[in-house]
Protein backbone atom coordinates (compact mmCIF):
# COMPACT_ATOMS: atom_id res chain seq x y z
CA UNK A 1 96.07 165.21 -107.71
CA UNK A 2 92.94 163.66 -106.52
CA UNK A 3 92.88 161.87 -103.74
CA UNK A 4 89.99 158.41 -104.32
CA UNK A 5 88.16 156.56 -102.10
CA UNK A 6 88.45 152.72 -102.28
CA UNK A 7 85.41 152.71 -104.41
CA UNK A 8 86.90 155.46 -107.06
CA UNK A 9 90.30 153.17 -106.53
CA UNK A 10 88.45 149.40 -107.91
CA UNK A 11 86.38 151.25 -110.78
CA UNK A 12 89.48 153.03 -111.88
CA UNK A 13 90.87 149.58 -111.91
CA UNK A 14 87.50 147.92 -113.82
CA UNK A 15 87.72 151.20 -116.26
CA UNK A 16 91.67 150.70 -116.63
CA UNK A 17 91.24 146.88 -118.17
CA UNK A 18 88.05 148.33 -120.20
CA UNK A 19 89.61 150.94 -121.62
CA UNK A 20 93.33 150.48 -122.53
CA UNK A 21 92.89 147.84 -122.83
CA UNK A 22 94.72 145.64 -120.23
CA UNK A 23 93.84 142.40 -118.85
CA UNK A 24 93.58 141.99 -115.00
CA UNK A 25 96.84 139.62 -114.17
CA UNK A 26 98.57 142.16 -116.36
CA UNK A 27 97.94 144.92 -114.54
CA UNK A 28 98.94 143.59 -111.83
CA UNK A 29 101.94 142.35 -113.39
CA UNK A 30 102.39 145.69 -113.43
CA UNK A 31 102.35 146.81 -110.71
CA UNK A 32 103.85 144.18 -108.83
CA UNK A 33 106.62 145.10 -111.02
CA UNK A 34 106.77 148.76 -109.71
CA UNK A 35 106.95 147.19 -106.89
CA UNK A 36 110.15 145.12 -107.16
CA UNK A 37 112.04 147.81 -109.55
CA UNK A 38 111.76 149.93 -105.71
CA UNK A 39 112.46 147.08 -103.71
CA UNK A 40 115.72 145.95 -105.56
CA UNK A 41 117.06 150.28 -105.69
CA UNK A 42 116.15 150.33 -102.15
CA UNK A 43 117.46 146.83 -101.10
CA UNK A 44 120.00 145.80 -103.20
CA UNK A 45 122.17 143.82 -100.86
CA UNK A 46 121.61 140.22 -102.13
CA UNK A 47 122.54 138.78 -98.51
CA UNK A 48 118.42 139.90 -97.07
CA UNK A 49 116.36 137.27 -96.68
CA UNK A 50 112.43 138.76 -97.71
CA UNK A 51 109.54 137.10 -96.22
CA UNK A 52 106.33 137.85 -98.51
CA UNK A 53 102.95 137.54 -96.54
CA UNK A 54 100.11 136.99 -99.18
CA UNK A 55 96.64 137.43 -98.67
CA UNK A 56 94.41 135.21 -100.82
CA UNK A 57 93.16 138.15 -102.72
CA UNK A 58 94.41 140.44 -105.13
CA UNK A 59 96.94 141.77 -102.85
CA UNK A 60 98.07 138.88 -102.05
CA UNK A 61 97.95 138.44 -106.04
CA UNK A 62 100.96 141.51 -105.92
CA UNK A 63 102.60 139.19 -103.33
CA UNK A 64 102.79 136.64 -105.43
CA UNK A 65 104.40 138.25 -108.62
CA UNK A 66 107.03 140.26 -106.13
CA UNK A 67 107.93 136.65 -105.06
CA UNK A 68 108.20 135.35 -108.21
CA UNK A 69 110.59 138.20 -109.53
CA UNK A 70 112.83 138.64 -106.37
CA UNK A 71 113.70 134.53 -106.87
CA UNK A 72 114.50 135.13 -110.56
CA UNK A 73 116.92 138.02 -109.61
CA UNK A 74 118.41 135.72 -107.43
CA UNK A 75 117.33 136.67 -104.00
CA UNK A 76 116.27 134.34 -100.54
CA UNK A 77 112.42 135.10 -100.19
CA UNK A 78 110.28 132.83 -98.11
CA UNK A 79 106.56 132.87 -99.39
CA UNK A 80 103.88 132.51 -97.06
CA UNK A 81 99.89 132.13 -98.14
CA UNK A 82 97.56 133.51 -95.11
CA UNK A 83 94.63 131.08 -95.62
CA UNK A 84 91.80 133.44 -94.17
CA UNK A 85 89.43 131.94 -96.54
CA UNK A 86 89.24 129.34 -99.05
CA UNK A 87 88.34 131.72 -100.95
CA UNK A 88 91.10 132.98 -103.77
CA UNK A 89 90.57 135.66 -106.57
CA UNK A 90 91.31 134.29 -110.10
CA UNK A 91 94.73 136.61 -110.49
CA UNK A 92 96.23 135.53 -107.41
CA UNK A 93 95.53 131.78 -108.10
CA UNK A 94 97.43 132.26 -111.83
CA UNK A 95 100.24 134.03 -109.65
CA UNK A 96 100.45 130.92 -107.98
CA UNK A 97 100.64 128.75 -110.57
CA UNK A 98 103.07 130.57 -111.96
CA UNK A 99 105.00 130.59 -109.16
CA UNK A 100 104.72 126.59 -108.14
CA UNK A 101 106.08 126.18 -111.83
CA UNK A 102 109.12 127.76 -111.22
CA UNK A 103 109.06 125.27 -107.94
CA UNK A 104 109.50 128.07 -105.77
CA UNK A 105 108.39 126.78 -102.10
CA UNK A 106 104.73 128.27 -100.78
CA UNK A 107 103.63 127.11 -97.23
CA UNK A 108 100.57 127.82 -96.14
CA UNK A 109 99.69 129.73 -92.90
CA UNK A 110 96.04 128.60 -91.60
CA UNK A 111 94.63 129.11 -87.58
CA UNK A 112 96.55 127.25 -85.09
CA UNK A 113 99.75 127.17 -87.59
CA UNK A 114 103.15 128.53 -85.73
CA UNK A 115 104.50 131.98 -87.30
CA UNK A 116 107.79 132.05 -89.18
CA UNK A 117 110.70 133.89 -87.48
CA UNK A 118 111.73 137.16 -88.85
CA UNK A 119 115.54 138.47 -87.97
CA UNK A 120 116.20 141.64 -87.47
CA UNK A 121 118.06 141.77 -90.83
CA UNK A 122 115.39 140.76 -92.66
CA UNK A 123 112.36 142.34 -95.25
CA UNK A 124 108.69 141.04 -94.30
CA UNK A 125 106.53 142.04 -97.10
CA UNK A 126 102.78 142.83 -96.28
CA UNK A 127 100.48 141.53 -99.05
CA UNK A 128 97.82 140.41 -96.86
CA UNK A 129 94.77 142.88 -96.80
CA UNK A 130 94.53 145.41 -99.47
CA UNK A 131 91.94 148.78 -99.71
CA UNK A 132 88.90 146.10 -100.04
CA UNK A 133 89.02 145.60 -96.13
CA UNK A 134 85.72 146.51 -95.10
CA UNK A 135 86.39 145.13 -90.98
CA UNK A 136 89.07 144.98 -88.37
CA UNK A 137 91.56 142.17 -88.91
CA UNK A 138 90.93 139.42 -85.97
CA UNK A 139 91.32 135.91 -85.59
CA UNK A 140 94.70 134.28 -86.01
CA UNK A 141 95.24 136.72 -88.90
CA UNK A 142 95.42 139.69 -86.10
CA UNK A 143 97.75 137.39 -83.99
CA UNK A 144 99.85 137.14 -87.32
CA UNK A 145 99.85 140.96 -87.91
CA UNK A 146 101.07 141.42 -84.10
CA UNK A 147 103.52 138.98 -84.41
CA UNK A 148 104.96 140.81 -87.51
CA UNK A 149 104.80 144.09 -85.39
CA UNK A 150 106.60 142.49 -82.97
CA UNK A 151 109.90 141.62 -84.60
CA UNK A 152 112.55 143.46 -85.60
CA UNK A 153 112.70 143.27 -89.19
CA UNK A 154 111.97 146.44 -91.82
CA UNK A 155 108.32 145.94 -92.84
CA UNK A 156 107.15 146.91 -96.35
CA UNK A 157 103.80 147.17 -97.08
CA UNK A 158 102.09 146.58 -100.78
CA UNK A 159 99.45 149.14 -101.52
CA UNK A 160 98.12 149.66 -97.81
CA UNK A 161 99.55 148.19 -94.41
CA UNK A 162 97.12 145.69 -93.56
CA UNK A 163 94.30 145.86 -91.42
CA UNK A 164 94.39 149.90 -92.24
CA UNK A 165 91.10 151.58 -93.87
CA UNK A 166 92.04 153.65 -96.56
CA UNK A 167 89.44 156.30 -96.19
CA UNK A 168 87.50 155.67 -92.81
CA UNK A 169 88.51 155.47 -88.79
CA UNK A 170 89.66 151.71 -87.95
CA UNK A 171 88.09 152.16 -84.16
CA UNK A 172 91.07 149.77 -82.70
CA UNK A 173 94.14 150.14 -83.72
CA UNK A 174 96.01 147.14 -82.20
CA UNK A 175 95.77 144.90 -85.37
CA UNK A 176 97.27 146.67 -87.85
CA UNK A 177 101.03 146.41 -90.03
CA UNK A 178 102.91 148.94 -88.86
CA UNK A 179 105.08 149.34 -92.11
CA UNK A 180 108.35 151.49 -92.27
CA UNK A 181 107.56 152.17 -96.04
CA UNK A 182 104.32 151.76 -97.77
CA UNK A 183 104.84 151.44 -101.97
CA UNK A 184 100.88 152.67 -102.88
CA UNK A 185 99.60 152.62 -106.38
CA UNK A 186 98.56 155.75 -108.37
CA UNK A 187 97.44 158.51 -105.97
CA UNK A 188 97.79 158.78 -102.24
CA UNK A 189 95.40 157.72 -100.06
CA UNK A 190 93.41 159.94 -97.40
CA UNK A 191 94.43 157.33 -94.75
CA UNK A 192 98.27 158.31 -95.60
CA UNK A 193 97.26 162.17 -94.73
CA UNK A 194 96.41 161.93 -90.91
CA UNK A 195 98.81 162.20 -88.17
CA UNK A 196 96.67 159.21 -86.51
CA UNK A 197 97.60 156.80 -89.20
CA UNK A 198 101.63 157.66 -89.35
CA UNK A 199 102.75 155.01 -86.81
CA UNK A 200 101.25 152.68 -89.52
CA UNK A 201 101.78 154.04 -93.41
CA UNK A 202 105.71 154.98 -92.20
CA UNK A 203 106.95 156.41 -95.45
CA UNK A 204 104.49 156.53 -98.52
CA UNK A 205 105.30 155.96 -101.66
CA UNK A 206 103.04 156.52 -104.76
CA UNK A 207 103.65 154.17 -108.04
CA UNK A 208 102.70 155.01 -110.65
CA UNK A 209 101.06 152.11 -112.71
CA UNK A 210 99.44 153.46 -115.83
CA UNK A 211 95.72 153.59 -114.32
CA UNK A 212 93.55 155.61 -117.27
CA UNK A 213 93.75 159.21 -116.51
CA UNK A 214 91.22 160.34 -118.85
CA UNK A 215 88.71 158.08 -116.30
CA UNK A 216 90.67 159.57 -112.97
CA UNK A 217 89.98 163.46 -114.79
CA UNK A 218 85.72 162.94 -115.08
CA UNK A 219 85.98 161.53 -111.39
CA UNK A 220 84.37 163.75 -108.54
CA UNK A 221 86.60 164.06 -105.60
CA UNK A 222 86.51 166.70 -102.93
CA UNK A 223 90.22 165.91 -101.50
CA UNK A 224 92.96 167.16 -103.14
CA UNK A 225 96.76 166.47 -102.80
CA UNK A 226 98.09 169.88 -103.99
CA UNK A 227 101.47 168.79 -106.27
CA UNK A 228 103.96 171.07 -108.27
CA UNK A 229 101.34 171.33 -111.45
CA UNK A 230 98.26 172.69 -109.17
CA UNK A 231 100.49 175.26 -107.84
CA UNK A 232 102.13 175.77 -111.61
CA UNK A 233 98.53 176.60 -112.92
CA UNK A 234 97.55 179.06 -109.87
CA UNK A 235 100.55 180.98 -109.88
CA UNK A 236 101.24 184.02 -112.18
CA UNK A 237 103.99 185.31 -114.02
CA UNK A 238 104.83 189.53 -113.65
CA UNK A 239 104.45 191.27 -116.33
CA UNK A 240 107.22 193.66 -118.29
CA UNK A 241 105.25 197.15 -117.34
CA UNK A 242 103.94 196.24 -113.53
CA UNK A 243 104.95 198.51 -110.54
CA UNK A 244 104.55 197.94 -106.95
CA UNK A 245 100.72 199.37 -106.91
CA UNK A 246 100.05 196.53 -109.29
CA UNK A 247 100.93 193.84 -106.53
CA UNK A 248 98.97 194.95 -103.83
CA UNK A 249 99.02 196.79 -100.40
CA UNK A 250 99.57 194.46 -97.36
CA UNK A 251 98.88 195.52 -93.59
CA UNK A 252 99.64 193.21 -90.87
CA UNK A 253 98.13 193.91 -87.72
CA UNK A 254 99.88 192.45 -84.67
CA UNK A 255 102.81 192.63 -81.82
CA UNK A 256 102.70 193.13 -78.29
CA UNK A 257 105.93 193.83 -75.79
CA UNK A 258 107.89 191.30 -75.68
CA UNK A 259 106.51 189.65 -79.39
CA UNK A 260 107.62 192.38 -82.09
CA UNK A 261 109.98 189.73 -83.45
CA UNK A 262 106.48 187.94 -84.82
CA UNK A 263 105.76 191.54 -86.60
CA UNK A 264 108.95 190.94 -88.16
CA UNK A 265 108.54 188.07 -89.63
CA UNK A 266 105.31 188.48 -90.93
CA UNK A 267 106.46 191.28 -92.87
CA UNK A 268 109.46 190.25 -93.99
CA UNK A 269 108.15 187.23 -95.23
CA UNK A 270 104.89 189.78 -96.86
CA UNK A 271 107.53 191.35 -98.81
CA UNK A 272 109.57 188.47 -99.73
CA UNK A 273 106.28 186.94 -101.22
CA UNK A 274 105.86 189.56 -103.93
CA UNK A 275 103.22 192.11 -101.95
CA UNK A 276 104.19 195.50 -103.69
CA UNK A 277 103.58 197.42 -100.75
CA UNK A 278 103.57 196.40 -96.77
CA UNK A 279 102.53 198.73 -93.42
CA UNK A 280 103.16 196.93 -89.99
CA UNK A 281 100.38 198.45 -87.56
CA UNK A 282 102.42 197.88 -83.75
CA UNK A 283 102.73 198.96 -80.65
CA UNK A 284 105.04 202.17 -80.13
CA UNK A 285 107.24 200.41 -78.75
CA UNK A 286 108.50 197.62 -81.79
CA UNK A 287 108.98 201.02 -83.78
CA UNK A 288 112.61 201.09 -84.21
CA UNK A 289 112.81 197.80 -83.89
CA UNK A 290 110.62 197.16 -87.16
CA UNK A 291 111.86 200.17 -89.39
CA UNK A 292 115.73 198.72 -88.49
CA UNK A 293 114.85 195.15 -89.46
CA UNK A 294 112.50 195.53 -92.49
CA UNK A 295 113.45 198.96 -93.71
CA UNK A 296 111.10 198.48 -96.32
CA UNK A 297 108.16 198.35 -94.96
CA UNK A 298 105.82 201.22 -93.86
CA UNK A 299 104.58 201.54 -90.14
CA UNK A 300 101.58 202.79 -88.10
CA UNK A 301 101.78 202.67 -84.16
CA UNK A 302 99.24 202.35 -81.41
CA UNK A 303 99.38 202.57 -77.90
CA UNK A 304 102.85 202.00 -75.49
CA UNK A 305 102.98 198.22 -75.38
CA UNK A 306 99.90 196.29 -76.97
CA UNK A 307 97.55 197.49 -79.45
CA UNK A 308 93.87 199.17 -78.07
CA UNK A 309 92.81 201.51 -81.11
CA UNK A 310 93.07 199.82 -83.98
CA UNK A 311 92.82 203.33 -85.82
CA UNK A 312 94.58 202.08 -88.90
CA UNK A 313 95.49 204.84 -91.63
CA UNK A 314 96.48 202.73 -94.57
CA UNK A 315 94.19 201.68 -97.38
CA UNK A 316 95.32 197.71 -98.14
CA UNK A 317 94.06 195.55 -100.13
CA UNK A 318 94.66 192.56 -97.91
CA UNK A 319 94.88 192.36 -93.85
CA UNK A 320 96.62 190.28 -91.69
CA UNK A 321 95.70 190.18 -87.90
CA UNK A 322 96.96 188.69 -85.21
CA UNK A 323 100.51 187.33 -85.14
CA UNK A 324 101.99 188.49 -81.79
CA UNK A 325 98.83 190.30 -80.80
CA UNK A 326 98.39 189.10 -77.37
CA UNK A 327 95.47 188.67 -75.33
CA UNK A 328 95.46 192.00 -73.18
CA UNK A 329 91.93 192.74 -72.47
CA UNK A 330 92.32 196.46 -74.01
CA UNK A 331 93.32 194.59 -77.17
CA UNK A 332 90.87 192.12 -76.48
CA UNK A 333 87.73 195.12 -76.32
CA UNK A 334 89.63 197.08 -79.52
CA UNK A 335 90.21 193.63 -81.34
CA UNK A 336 85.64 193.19 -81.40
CA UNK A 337 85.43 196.75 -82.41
CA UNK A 338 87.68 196.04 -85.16
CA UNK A 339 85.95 193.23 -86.23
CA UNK A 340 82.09 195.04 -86.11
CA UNK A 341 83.82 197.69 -88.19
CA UNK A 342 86.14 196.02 -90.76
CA UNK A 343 84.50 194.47 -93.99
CA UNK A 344 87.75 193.79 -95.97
CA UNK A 345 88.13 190.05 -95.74
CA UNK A 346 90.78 188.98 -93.30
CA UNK A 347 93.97 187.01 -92.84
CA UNK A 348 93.47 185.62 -89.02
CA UNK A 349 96.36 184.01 -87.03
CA UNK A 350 97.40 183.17 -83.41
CA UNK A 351 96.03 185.52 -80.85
CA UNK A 352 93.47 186.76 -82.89
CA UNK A 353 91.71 183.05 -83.21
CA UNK A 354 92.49 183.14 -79.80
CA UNK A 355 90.34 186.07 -78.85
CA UNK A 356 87.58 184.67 -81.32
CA UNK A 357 87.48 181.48 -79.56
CA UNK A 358 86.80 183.40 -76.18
CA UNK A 359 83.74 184.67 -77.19
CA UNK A 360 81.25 182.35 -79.40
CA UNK A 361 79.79 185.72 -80.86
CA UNK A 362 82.92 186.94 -82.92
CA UNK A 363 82.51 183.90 -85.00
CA UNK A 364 79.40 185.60 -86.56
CA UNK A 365 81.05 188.94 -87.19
CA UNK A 366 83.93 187.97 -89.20
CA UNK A 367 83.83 188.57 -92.49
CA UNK A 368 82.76 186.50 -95.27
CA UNK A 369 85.91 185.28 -97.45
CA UNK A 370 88.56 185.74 -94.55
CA UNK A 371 91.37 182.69 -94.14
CA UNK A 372 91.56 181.54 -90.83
CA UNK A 373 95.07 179.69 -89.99
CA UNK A 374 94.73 178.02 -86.60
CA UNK A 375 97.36 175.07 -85.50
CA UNK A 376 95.87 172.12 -83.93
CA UNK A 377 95.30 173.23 -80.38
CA UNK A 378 94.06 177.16 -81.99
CA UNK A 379 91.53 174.80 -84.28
CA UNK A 380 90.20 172.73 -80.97
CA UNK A 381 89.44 175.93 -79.37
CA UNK A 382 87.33 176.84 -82.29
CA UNK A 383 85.48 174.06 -82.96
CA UNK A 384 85.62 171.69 -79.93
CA UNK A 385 87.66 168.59 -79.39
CA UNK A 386 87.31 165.32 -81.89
CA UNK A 387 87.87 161.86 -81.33
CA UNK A 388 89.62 160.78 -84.61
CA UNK A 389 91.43 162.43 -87.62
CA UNK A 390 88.55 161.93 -89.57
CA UNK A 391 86.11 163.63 -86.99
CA UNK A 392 88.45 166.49 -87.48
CA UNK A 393 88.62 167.01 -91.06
CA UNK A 394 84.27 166.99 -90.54
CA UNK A 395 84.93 170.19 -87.79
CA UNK A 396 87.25 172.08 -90.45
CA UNK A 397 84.58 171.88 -93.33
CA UNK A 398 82.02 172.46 -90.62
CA UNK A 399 83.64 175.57 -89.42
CA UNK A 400 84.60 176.89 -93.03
CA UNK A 401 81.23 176.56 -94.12
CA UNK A 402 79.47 178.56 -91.28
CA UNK A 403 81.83 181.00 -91.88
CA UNK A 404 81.85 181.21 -95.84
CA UNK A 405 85.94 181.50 -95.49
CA UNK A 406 88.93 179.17 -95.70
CA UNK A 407 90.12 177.59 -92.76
CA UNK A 408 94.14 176.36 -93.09
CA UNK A 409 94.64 173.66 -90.35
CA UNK A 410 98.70 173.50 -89.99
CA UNK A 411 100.47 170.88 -89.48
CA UNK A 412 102.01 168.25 -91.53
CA UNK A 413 99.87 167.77 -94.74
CA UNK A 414 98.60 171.12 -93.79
CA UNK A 415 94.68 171.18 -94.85
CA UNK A 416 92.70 173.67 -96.38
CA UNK A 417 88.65 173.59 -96.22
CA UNK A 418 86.26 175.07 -98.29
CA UNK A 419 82.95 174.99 -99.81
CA UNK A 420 83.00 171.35 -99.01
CA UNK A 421 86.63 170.86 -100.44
CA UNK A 422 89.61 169.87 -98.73
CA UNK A 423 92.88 170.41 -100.16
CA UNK A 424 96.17 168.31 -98.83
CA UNK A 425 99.53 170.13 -98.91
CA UNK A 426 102.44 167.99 -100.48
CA UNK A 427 105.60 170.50 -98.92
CA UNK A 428 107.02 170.74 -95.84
CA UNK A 429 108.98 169.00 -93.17
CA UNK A 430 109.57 169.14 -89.49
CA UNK A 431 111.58 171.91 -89.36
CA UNK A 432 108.77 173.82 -89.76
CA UNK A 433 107.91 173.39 -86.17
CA UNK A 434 109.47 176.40 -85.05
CA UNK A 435 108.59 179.40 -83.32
CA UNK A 436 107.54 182.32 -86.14
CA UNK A 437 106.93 179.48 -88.57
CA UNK A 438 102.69 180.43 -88.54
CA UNK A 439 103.99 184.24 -88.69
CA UNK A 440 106.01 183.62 -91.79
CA UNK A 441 102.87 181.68 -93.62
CA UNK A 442 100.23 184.85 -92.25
CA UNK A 443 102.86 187.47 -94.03
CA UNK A 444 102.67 185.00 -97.22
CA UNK A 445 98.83 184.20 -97.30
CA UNK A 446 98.77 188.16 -96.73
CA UNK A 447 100.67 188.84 -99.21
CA UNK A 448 99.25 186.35 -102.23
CA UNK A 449 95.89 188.31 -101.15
CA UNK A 450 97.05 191.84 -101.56
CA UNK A 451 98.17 190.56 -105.04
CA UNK A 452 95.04 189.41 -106.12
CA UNK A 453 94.57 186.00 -105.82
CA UNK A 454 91.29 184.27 -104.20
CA UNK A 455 91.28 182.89 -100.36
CA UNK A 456 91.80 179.44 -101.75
CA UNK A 457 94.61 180.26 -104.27
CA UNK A 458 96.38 182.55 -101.44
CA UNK A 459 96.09 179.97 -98.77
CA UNK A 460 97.25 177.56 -102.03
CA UNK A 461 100.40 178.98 -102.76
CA UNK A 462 101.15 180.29 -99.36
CA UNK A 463 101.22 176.93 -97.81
CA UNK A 464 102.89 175.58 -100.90
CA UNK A 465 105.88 177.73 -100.90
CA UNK A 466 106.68 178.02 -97.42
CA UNK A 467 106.94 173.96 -97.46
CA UNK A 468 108.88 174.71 -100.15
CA UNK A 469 111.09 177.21 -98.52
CA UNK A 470 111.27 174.60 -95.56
CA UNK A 471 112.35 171.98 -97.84
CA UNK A 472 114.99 173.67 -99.66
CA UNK A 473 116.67 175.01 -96.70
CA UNK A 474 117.16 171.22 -95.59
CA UNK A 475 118.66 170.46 -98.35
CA UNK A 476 121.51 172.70 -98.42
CA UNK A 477 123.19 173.60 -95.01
CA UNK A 478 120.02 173.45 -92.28
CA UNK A 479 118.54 170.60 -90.34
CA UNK A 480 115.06 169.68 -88.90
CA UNK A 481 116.94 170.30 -86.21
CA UNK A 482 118.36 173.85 -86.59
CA UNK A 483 115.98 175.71 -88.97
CA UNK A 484 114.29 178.73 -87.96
CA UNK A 485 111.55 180.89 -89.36
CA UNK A 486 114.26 183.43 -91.03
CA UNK A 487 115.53 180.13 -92.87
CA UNK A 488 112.18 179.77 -94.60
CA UNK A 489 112.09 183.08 -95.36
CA UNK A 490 115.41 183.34 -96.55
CA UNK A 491 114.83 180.57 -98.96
CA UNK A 492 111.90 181.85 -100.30
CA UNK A 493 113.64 183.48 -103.41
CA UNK A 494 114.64 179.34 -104.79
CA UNK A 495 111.29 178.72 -103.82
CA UNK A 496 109.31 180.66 -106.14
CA UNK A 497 112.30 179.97 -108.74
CA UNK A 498 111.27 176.33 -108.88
CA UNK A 499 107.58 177.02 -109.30
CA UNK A 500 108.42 178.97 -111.89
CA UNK A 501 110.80 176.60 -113.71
């Protein structure tokens, strides 16, 4: 699903009433409906009072209609016009004609005007800005937006919380709805994607309203929000006659004394993602432990406690480095030598971005076409700090293209960079903050690459399916709470099920 930028978002709109055809107040007829059919399944006791905070635009124009509905369902709404401007767009002026016929009550809210009270128990709507905002809310409008972040009632907002950019860093951040849902219209915006923005967007919802697709297909857009038909058309089916040579030779490179349990994962979770074959290259001393808790995979061993040598045997088709490596500064020396040896295309996690980010040089030496899969703090060691969300998203292309690979930044909405794209994962939940969580998605990525598919598809469906996995086990007996990284890897089995339904 693409993700557009306001721009994309108003000619999609212009194209929409073109092409359907549609006219204008329709549309948003429509989607002002959307709006209320949620509202009303969400918050159907008739006893809430909603107060619905129109802008004078066309957001306010949604307002409007939403007003206009919940009265003829029967519920209390108090209507409120925020006159920033005497200026009004034509569909919100019709919406409030409509409206004064029905002789529903409208009181406008200009400077100097007190603000109405909101109980606890009640819904404030936000229809006051929408994605046209093109500067910081301020005046009495910003006192009215604090005063609404101030109360205790649930906030919804219409399309965007107000005083939010939709694709750009607000600078200040003190005059903005902070909404506990936001009901958005036809594909998610970027501002919904950051961790910076969450305090305002809440929960996002995405409405569909009937914008023309066949418009949305011929637009360019270099974000993505990866959904259940991306990953449908990446993955592949197995075929009657296939063996385990045809699905690929994984070796994951890792473990240290005290860390063979990351080893473990990484190749349980390499074989529960469909890699026909899988060698764990370890320290002597995770031997037993490795062949007793993943009897199926192979395993080459280097020195007592940490790995030196790196005088790997096997022949794979994919390699995965790094997931309780350590930073020993044997491994450290045998970990460059590696590197200026090895032109197979890597899978690089944890200690080994670690290492790299010691030494500026190992950037240059690792090969073309590897997926790097720092978290956060891994990624600012890499590339240097940032001072927005947006600032960071600009270091993870930066970074991918110097290094003509794929750079997976996890976290929620995990992103993946490259060749100037950036792709948004839709899976996933807290519990995936968990220790052996990033070992788990290195066996995976590892694993999708031994079986053919490209860095981007790999990294793809790797991060796809262990949000998946994450998801499903939250549904059933697990928590946020109380998952662990054998829960996602336990669950993987459902997960692949449902892409394949």
């Amino acid at each position: 699903m693409k993700i557009l930028s306001a721009e994309q978002l108003y000619l999609t709109d212009q194209a929409t009433i073109t092409n359907l055809p549609i006219s204008s107040v329709d549309l948003m007829e429509k989607a002002a409906t959307q709006c209320f059919d949620w509202v009303i399944q969400n918050y159907f006791d008739k006893d809430l009072t909603f107060h619905i905070c129109c802008g004078i635009g066309n957001n306010g124009g949604d307002g409007l209609v939403l007003s206009r509905l919940l009265n003829q369902h029967g519920y209390t709404v108090h209507t409120y016009i925020i006159c920033f401007s005497e200026k009004r767009s034509q569909d919100f002026q019709i919406n409030l004609n409509r409206l004064e016929d029905l002789n529903v009550s409208v009181k406008e809210i200009r400077s100097g005007d007190s603000y109405p009270e909101f109980a606890e128990k009640d819904v404030v709507i936000d229809a006051i800005f929408g994605i046209g905002l093109k500067r910081p809310a301020e005046g009495f409008v910003a006192d009215l937006i604090g005063h609404i972040n101030n109360s205790e009632a649930s906030v919804i907002s219409i399309d965007l919380p107000s005083g939010l950019f939709s694709d750009r860093p607000n600078g200040s951040s003190n005059h903005i709805i902070k909404a506990l849902y936001t009901l958005s219209f036809q594909t998610p915006k970027l501002a919904f994607l950051l961790p910076e923005n969450h305090q305002f967007v809440g929960k996002w919802i995405i409405l569909d309203i009937g914008l023309d697709q066949k418009y949305i297909d011929r637009l360019e857009s270099k974000k993505i929000f990866v959904d259940f038909e991306q990953i449908q058309s990446i993955i592949r089916k197995r075929s009657t006659f296939s063996h385990k040579g045809t699905y690929g030779h994984s070796l994951i490179i890792g473990g240290s004394f005290g860390k063979i349990g990351a080893m473990v994962l990484a190749a349980k979770a390499a074989l529960k993602s469909g890699s026909g074959l899988v060698t764990a290259y370890i320290p002597k001393c995770g031997y037993h432990t490795l062949q007793t808790a993943v009897p199926e995979a192979m395993v080459e061993v280097d020195d007592e406690k940490l790995i030196q040598f790196f005088n790997v045997k096997t022949k794979a088709t994919a390699i995965g480095i790094g997931p309780g490596l350590g930073r020993n500064s044997k491994t450290r020396k045998g970990f460059v030598e590696f590197l200026l040896k090895c032109s197979t295309p890597l899978i690089i996690d944890a200690d080994g971005l670690n290492m790299i980010s010691e030494y500026d040089d190992l950037l240059g030496i690792i090969p073309k076409g590897s997926i790097l899969t720092p978290h956060p703090k891994e990624f600012e060691r890499l590339a240097g700090t940032w001072k927005d969300d947006y600032e960071k998203l600009e270091k993870q292309l930066k970074l991918s293209k110097t290094l003509d690979s794929v750079v997976v930044l996890k976290g929620a909405y995990t992103t993946i960079a490259h060749q100037g794209n950036l792709y948004f994962n839709s899976t996933g939940n807290p519990g995936l903050a968990t220790a052996g969580s990033g070992d788990v998605l290195t066996g995976m990525i590892t694993a999708f690459r031994a079986q053919g598919y490209d860095p981007v598809e790999a990294s793809l469906l790797g991060v796809y399916l262990h949000g998946i996995s994450a998801d499903i086990a939250i549904e059933g007996k697990e928590s946020v709470e109380s998952m662990t990284a054998v829960d996602c890897i336990s669950h993987l089995g459902e997960a692949f099920k449902e892409v394949h339904s």
